[in-house]
N, C-alpha and C. Protein backbone atom coordinates (compact mmCIF):
# COMPACT_ATOMS: atom_id res chain seq x y z
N UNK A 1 89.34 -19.90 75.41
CA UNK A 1 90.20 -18.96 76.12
C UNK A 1 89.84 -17.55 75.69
N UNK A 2 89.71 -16.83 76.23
CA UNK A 2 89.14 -15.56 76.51
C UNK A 2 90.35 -14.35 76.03
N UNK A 3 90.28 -13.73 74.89
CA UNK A 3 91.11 -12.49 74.71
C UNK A 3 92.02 -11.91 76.10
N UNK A 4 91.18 -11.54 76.85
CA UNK A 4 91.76 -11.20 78.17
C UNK A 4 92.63 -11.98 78.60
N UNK A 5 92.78 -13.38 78.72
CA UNK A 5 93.62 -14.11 78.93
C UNK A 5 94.89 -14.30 77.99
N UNK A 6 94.55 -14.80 76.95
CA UNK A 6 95.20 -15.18 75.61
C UNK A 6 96.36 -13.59 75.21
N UNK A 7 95.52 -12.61 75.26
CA UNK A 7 96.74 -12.01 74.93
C UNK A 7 97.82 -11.27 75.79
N UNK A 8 97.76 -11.77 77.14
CA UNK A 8 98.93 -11.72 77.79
C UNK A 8 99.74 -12.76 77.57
N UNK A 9 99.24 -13.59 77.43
CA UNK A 9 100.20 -15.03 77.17
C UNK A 9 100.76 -15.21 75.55
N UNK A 10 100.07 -14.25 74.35
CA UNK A 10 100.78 -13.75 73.59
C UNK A 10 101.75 -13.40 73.85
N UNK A 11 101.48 -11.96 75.01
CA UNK A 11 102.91 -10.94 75.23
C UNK A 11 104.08 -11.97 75.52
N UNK A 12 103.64 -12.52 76.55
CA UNK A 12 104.59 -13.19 77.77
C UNK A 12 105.54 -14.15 76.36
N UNK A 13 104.66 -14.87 75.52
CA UNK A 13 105.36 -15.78 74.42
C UNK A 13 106.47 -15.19 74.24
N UNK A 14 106.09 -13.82 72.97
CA UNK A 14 106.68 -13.37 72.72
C UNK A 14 107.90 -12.47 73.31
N UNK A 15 107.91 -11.96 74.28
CA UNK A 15 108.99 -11.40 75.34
C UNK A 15 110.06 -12.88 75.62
N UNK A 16 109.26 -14.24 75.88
CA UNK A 16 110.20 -15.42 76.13
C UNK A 16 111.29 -15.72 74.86
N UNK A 17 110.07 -15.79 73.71
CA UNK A 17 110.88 -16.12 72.59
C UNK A 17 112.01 -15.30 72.50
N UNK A 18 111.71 -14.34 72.25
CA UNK A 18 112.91 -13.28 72.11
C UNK A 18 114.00 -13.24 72.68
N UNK A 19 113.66 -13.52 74.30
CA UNK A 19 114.88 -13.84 74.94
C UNK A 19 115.84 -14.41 75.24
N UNK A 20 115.58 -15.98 75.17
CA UNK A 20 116.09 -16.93 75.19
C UNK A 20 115.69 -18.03 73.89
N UNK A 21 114.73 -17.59 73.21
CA UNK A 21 114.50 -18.30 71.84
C UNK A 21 114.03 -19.83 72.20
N UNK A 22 114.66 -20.84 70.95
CA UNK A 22 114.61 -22.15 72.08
C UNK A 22 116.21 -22.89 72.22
N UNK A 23 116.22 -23.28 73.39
CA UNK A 23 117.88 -23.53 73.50
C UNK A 23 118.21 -24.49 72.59
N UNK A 24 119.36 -24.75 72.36
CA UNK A 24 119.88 -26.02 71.41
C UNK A 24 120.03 -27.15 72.24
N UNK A 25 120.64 -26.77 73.59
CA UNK A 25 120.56 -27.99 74.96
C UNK A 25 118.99 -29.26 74.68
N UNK A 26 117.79 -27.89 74.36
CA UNK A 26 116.85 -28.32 74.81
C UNK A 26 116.36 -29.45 73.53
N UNK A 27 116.47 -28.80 72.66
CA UNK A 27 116.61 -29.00 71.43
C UNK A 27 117.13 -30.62 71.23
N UNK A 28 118.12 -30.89 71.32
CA UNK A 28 119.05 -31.78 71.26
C UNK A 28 118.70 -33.05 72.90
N UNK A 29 117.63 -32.95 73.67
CA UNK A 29 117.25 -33.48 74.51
C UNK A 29 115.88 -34.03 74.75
N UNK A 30 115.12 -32.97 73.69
CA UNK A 30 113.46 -33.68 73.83
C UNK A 30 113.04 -33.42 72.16
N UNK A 31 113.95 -32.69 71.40
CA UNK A 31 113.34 -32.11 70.25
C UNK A 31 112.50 -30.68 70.15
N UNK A 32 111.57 -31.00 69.59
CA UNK A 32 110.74 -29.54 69.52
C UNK A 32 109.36 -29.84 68.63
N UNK A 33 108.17 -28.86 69.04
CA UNK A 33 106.72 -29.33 69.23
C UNK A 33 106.87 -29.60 67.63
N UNK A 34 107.59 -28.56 66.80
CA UNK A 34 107.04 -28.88 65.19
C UNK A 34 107.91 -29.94 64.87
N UNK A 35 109.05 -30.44 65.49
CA UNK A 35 109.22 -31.83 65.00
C UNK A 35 108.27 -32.95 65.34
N UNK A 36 108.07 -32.95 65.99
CA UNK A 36 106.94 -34.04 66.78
C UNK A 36 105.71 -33.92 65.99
N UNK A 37 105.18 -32.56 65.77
CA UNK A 37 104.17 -32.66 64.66
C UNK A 37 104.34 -33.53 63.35
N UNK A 38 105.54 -33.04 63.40
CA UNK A 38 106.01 -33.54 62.19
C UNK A 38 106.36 -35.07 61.46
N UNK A 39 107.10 -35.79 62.81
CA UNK A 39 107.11 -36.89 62.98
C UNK A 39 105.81 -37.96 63.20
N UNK A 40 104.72 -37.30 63.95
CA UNK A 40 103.22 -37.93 63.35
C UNK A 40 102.71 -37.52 62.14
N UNK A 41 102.87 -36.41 61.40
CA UNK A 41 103.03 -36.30 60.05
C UNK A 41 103.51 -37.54 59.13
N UNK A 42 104.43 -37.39 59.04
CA UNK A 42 105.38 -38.53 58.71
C UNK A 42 104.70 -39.72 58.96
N UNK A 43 104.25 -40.29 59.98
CA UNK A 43 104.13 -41.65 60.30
C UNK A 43 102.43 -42.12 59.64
N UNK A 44 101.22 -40.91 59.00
CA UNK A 44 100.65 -41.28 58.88
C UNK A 44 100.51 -40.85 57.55
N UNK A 45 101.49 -40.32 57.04
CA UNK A 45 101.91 -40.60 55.18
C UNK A 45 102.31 -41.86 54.85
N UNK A 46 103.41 -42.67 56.05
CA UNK A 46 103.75 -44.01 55.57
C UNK A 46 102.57 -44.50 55.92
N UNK A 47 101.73 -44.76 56.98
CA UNK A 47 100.69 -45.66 56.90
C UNK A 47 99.33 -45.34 56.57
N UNK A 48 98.96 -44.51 55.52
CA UNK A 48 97.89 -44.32 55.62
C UNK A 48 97.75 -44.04 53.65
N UNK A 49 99.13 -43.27 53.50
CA UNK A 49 99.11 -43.13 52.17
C UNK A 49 99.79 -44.26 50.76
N UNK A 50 98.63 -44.98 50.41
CA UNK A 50 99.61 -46.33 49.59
C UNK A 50 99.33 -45.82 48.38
N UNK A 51 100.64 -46.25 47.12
CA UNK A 51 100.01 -46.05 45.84
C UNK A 51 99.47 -47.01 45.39
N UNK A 52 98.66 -48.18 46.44
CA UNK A 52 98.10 -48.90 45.44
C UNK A 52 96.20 -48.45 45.69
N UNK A 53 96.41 -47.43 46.54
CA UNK A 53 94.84 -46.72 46.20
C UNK A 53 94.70 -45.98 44.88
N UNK A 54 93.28 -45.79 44.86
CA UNK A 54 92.91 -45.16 43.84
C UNK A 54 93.16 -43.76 44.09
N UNK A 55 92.80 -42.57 43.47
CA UNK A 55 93.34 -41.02 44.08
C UNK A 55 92.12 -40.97 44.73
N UNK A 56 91.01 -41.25 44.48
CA UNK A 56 89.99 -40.47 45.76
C UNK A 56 89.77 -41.28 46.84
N UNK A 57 90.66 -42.58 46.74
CA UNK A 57 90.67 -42.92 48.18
C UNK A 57 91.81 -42.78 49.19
N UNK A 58 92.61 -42.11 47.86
CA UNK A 58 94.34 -41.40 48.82
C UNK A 58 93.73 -40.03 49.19
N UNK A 59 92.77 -39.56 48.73
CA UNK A 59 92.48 -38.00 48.65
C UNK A 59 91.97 -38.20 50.21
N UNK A 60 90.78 -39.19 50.25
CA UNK A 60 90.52 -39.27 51.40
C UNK A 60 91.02 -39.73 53.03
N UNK A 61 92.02 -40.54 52.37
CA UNK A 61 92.96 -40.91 53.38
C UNK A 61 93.76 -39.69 53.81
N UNK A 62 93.98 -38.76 53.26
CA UNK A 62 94.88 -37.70 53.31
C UNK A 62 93.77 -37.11 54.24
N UNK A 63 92.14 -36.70 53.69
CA UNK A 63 91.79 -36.31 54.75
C UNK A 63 91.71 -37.09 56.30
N UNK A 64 91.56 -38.15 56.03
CA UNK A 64 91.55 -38.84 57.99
C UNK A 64 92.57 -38.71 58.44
N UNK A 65 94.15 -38.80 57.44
CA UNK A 65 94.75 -37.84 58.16
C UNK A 65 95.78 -36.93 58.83
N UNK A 66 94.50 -35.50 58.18
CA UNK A 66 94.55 -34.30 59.09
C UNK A 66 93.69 -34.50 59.91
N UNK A 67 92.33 -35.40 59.88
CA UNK A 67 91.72 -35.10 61.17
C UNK A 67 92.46 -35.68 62.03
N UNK A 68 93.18 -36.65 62.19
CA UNK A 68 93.54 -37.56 62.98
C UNK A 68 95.15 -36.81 63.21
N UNK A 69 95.30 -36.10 63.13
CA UNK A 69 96.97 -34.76 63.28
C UNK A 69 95.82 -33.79 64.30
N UNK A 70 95.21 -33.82 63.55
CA UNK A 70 94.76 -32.02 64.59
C UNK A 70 93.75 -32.72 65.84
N UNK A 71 93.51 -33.78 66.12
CA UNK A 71 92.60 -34.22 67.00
C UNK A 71 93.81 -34.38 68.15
N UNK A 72 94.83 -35.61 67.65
CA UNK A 72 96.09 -35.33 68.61
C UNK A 72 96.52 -34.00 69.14
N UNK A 73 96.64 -33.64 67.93
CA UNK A 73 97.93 -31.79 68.72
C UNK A 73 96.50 -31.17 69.37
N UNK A 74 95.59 -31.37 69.10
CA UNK A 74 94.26 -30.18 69.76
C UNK A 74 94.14 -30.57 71.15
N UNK A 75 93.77 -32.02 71.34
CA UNK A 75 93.70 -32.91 72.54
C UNK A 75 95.21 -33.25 73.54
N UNK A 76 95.97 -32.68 73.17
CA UNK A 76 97.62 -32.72 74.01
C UNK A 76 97.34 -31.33 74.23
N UNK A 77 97.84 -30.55 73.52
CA UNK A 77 97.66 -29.01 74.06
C UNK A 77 96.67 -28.42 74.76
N UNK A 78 95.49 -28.58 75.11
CA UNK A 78 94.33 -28.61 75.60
C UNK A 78 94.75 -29.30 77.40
N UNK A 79 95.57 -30.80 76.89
CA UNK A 79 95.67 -31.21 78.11
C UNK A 79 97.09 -30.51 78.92
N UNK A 80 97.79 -30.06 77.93
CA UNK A 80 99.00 -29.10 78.71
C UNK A 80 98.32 -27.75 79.50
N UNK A 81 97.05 -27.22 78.83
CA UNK A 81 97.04 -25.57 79.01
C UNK A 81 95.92 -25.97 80.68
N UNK A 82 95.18 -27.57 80.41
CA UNK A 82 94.68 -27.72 81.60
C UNK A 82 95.62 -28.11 83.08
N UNK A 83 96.67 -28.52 82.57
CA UNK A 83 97.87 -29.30 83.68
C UNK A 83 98.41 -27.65 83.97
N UNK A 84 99.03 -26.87 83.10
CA UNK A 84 99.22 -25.56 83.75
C UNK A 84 98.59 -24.90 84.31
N UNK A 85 97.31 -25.07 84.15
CA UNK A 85 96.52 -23.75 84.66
C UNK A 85 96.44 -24.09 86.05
N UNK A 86 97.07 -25.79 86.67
CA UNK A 86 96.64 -26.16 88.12
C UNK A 86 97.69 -25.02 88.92
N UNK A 87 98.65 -24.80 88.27
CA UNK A 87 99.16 -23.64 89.45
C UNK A 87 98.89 -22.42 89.14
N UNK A 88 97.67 -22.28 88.97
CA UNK A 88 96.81 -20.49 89.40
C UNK A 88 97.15 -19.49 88.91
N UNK A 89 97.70 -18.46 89.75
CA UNK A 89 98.23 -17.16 89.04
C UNK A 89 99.60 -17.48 88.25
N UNK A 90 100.29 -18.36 88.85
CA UNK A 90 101.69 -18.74 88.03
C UNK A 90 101.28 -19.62 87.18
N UNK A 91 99.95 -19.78 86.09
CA UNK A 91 100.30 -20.45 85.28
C UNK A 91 100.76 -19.94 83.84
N UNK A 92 100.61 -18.36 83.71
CA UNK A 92 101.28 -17.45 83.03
C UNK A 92 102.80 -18.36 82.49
N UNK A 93 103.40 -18.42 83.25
CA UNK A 93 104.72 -18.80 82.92
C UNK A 93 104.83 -19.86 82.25
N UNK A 94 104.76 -21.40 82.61
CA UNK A 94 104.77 -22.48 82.41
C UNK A 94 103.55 -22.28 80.65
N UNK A 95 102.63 -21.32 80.66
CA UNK A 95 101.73 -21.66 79.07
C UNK A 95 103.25 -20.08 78.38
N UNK A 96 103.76 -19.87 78.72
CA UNK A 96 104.28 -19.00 78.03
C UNK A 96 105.86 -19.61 77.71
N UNK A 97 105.96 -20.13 78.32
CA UNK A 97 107.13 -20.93 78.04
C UNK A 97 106.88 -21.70 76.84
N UNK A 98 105.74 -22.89 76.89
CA UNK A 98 105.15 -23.91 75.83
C UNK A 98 105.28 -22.95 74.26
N UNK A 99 103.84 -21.53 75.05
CA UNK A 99 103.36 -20.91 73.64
C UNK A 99 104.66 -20.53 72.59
N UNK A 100 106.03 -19.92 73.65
CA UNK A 100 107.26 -19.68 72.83
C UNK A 100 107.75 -20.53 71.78
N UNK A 101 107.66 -21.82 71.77
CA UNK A 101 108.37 -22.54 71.11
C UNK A 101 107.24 -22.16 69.66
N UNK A 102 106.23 -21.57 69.62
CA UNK A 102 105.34 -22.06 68.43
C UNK A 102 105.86 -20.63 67.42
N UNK A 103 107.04 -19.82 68.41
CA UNK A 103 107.55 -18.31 67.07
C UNK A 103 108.44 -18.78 67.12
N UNK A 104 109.10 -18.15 65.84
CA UNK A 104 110.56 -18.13 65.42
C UNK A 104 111.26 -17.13 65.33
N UNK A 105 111.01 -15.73 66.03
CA UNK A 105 111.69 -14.24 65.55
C UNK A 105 112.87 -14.73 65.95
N UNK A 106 113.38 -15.15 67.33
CA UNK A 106 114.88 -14.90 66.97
C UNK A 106 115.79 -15.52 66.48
N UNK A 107 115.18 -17.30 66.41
CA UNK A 107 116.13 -17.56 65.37
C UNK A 107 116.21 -17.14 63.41
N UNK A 108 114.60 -16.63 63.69
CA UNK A 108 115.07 -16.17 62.19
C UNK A 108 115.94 -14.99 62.36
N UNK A 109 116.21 -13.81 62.80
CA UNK A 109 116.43 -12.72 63.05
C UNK A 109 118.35 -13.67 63.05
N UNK A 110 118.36 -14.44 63.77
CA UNK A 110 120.06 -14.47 63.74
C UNK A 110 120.24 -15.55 62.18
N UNK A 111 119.51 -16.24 62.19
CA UNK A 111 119.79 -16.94 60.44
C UNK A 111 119.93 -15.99 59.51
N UNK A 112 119.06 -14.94 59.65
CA UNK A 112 119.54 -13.80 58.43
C UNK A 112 120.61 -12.76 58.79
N UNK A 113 120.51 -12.48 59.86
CA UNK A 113 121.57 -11.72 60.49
C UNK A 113 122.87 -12.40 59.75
N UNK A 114 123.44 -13.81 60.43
CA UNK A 114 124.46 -14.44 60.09
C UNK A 114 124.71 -14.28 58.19
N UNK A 115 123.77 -14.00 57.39
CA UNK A 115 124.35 -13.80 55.77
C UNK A 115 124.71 -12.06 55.91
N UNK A 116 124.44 -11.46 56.48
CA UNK A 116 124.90 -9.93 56.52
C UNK A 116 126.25 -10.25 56.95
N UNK A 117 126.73 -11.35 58.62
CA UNK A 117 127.72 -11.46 58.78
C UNK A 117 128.60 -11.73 58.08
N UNK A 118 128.32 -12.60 57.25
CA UNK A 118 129.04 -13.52 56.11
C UNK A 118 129.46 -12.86 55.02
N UNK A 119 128.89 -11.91 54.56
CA UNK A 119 129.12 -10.88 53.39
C UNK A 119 130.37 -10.45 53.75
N UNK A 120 129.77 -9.70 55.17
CA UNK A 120 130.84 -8.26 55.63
C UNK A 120 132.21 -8.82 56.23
N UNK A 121 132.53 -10.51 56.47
CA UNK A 121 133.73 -10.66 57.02
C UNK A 121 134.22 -11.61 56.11
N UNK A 122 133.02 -12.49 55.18
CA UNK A 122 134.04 -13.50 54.19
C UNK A 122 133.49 -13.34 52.57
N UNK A 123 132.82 -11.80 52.94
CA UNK A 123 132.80 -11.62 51.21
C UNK A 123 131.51 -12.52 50.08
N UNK A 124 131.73 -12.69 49.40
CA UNK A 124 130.77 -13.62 48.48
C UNK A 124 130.54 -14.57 49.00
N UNK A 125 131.86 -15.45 49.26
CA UNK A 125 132.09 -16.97 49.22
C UNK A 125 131.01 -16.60 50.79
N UNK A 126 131.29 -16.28 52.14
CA UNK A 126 130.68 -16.43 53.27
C UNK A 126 129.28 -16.06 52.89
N UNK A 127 128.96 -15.15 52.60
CA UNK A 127 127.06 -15.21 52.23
C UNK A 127 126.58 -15.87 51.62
N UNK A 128 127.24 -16.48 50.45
CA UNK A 128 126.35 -17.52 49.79
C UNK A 128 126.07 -18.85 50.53
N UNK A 129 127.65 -18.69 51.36
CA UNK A 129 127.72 -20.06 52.41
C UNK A 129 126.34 -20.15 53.85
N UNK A 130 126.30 -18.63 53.88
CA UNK A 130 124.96 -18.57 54.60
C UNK A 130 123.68 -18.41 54.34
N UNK A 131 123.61 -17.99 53.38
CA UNK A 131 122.27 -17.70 52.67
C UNK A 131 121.88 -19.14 52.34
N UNK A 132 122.71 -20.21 51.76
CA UNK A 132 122.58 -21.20 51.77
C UNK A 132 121.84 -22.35 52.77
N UNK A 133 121.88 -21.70 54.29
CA UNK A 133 121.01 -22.46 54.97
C UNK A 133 119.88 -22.04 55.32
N UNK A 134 119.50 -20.94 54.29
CA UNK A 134 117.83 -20.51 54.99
C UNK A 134 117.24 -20.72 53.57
N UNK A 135 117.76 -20.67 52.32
CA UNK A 135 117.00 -20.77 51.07
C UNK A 135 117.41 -22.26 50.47
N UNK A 136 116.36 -22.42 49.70
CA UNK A 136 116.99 -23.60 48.89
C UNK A 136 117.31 -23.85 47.47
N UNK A 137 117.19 -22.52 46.54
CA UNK A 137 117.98 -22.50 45.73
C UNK A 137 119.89 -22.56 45.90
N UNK A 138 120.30 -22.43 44.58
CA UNK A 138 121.50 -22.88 44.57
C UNK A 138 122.33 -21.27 44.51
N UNK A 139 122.57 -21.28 45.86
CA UNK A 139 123.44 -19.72 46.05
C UNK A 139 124.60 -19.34 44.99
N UNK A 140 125.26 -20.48 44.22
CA UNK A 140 126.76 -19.99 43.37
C UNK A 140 126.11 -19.58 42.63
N UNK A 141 124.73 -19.17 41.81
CA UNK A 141 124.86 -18.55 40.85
C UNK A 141 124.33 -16.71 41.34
N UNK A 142 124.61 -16.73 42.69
CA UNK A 142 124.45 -14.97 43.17
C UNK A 142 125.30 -14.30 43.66
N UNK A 143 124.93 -13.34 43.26
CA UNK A 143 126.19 -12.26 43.24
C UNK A 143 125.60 -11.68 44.29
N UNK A 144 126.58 -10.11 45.27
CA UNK A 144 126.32 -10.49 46.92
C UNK A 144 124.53 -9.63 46.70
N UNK A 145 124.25 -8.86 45.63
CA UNK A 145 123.20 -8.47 46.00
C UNK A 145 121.94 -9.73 45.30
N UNK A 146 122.21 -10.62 44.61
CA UNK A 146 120.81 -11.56 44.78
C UNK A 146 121.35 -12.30 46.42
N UNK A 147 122.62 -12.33 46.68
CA UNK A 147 122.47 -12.90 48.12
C UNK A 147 121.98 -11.98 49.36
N UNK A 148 121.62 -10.70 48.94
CA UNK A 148 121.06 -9.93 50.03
C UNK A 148 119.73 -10.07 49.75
N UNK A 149 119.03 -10.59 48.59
CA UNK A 149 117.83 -10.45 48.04
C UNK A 149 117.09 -11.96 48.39
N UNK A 150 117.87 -12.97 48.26
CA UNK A 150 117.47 -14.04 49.05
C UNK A 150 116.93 -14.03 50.63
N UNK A 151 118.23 -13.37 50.88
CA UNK A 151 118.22 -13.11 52.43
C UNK A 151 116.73 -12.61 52.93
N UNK A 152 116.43 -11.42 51.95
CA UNK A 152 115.47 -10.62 52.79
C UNK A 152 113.93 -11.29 52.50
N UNK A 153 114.18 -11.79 51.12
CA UNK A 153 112.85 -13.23 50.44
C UNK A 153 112.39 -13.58 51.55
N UNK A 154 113.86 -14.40 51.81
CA UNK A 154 113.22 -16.04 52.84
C UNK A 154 112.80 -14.98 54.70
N UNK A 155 113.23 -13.97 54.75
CA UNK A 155 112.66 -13.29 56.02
C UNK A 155 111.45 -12.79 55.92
N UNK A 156 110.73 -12.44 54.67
CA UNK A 156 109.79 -12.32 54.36
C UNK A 156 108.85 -12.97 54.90
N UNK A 157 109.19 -14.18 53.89
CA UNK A 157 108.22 -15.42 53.91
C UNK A 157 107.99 -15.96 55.31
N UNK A 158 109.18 -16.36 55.81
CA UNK A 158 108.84 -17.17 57.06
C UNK A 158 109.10 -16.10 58.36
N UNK A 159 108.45 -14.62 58.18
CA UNK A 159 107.88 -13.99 58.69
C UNK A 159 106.85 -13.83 59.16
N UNK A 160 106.05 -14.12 58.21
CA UNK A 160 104.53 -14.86 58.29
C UNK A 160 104.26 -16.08 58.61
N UNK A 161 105.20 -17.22 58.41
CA UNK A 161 104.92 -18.30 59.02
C UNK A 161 104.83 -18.60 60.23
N UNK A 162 106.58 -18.03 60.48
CA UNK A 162 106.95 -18.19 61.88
C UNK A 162 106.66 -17.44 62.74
N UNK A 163 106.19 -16.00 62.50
CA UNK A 163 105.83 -14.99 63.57
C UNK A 163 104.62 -14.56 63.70
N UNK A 164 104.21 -14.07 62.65
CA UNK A 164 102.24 -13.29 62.65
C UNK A 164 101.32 -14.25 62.49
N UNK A 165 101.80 -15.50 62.12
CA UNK A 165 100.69 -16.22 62.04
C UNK A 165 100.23 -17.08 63.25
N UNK A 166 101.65 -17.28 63.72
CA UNK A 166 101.30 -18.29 64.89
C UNK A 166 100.77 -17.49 66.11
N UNK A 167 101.49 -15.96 66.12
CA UNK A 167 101.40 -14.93 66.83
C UNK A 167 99.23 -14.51 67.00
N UNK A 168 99.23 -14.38 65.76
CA UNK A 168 97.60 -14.04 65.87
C UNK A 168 96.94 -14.95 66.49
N UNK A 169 97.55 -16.79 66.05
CA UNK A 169 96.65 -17.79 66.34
C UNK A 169 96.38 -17.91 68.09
N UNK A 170 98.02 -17.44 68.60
CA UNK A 170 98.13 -17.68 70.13
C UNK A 170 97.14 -16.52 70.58
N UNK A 171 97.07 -15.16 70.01
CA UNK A 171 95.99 -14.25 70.62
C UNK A 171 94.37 -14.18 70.51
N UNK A 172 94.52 -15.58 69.85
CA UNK A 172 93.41 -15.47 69.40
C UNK A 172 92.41 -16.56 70.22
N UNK A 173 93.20 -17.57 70.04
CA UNK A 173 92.66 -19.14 70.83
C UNK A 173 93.30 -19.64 71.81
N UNK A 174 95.11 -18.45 72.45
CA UNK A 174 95.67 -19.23 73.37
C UNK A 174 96.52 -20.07 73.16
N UNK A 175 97.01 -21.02 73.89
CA UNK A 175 98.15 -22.24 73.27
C UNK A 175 97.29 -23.17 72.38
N UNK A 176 95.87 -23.80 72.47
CA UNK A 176 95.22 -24.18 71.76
C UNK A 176 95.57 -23.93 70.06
N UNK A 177 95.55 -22.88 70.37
CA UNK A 177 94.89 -21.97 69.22
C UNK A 177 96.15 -22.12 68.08
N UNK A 178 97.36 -21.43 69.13
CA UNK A 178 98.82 -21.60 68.56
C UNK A 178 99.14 -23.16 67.56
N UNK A 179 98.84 -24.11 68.50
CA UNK A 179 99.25 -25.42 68.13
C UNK A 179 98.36 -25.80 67.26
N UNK A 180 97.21 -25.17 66.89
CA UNK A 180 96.37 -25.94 66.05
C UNK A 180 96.26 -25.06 64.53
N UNK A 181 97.38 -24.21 64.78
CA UNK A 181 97.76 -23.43 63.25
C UNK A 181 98.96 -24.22 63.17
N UNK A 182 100.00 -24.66 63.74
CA UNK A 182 101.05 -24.96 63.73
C UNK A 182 101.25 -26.31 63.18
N UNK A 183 99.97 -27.22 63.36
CA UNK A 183 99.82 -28.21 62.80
C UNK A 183 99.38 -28.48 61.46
N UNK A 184 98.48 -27.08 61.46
CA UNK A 184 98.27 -27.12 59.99
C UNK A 184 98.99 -27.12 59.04
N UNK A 185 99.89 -25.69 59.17
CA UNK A 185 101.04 -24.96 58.74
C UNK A 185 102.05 -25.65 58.29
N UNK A 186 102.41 -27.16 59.30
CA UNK A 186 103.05 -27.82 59.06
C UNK A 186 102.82 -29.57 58.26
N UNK A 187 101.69 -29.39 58.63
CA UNK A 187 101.75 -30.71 57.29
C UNK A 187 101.09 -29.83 55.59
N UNK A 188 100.95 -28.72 55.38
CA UNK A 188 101.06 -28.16 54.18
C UNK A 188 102.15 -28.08 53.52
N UNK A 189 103.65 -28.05 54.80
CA UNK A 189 104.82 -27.86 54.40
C UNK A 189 105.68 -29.27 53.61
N UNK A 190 104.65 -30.13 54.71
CA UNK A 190 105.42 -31.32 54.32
C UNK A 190 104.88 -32.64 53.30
N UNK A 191 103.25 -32.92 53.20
CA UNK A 191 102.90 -32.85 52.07
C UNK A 191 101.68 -32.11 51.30
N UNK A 192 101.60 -31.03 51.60
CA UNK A 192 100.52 -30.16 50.65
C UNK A 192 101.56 -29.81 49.23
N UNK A 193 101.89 -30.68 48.40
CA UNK A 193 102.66 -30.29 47.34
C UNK A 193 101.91 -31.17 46.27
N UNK A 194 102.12 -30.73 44.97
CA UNK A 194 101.42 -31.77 43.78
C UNK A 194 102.52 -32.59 43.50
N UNK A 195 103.20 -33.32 44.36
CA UNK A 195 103.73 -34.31 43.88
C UNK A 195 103.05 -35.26 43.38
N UNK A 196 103.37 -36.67 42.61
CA UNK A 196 102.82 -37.77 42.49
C UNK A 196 102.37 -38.32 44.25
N UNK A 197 103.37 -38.47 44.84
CA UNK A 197 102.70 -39.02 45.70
C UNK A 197 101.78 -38.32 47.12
N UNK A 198 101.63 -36.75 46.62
CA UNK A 198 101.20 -35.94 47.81
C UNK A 198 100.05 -35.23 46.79
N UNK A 199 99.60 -35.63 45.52
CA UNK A 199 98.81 -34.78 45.10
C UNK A 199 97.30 -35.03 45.84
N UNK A 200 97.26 -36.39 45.39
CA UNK A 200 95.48 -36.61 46.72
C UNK A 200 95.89 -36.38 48.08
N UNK A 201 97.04 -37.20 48.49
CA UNK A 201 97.11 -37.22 49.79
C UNK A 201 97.06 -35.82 50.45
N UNK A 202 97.91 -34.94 50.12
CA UNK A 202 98.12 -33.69 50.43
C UNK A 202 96.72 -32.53 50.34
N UNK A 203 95.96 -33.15 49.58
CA UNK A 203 94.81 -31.75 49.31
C UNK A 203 94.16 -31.49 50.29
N UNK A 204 93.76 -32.22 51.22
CA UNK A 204 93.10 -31.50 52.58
C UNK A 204 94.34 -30.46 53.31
N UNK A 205 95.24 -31.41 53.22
CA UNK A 205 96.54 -29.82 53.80
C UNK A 205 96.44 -28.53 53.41
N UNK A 206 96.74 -29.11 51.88
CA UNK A 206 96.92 -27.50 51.27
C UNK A 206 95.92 -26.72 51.09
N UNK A 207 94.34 -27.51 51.12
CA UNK A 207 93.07 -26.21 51.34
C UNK A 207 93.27 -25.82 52.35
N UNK A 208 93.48 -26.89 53.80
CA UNK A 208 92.79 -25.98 54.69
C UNK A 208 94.06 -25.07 55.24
């Protein structure tokens, strides 16, 4: 996909996201692309990762798979951006609709918003109660400015996750492009960790 193309369908993402974000209706009816990533995530940690391998044959299993995650999400999205493009000049809409779901500005923007709310109408007790669903430390031991300091942490962080990164990937490669950071992004999250049981499995995640 061609710059020329790709970064209108950036814009268009981003103008969608913003606007309507992704609904909870929708949400609550088909799910959403990074659960689904996620959920083949999931399904090829239970079957692929045993502890009765050795580590360099969990190491390697971990790599078949990410190949076998990004061959799916590469080969679905590929076949979405070809099924849209059959209606022509309107296929703008229908890949900008998809590309939206891959940012998060506005629900991050109202998750942090809501601990400013929480401060200013229920005091301590309400910000920690909100700050509480975007961080995962243990909010009772902050006072309201580590709870403004959390706040602005975790907007930080999944600033870059959720917005510039996926944002560059869509201007860069298109919905392709989007979904095939998004997949990455997301099995790093879920096992690129040195746990016992994600330390081999996980290392192709967390390099690439």
């Amino acid at each position: 996909m061609s710059l020329s193309a790709s970064l209108p369908l950036l814009l268009a993402a981003l103008l969608t996201e913003a606007a309507i974000g992704y609904p909870a209706r929708l949400f609550a009816w088909i799910g959403h692309p990074v659960t689904w990533i996620g959920a083949l995530i999931g399904a090829l940690d239970r079957s692929l990762n045993r502890e009765s391998m050795s580590f360099a044959m969990r190491r390697l299993a971990g790599v078949a798979a990410l190949l076998i995650l990004l061959g799916v999400t590469l080969a679905a999205s590929l076949a979405l951006f070809a099924l849209c493009r059959l209606a022509g000049p309107l296929a703008l809409l229908p890949l900008a609709l998809l590309a939206s779901s891959l940012l998060a500005q506005r629900s991050l923007h109202e998750h942090v918003a809501r601990v400013a709310q929480g401060l200013e109408q229920g005091g301590l007790t309400g910000g920690r109660k909100a700050v509480a669903m975007i961080v995962g430390r243990d909010p009772e031991s902050l006072d309201e400015a580590g709870v403004a300091r959390a706040a602005i942490e975790s907007l930080s962080e999944n600033f870059s996750d959720g917005i510039v990164a996926p944002a560059f990937w869509l201007g860069l490669g298109g919905l392709p492009g989007g979904v095939f950071y998004k997949a990455i992004n997301t099995a790093d999250s879920m096992i690129g960790h040195k746990s016992p049981r994600h330390l081999a499995f996980g290392w192709a995640a967390a390099r690439l």
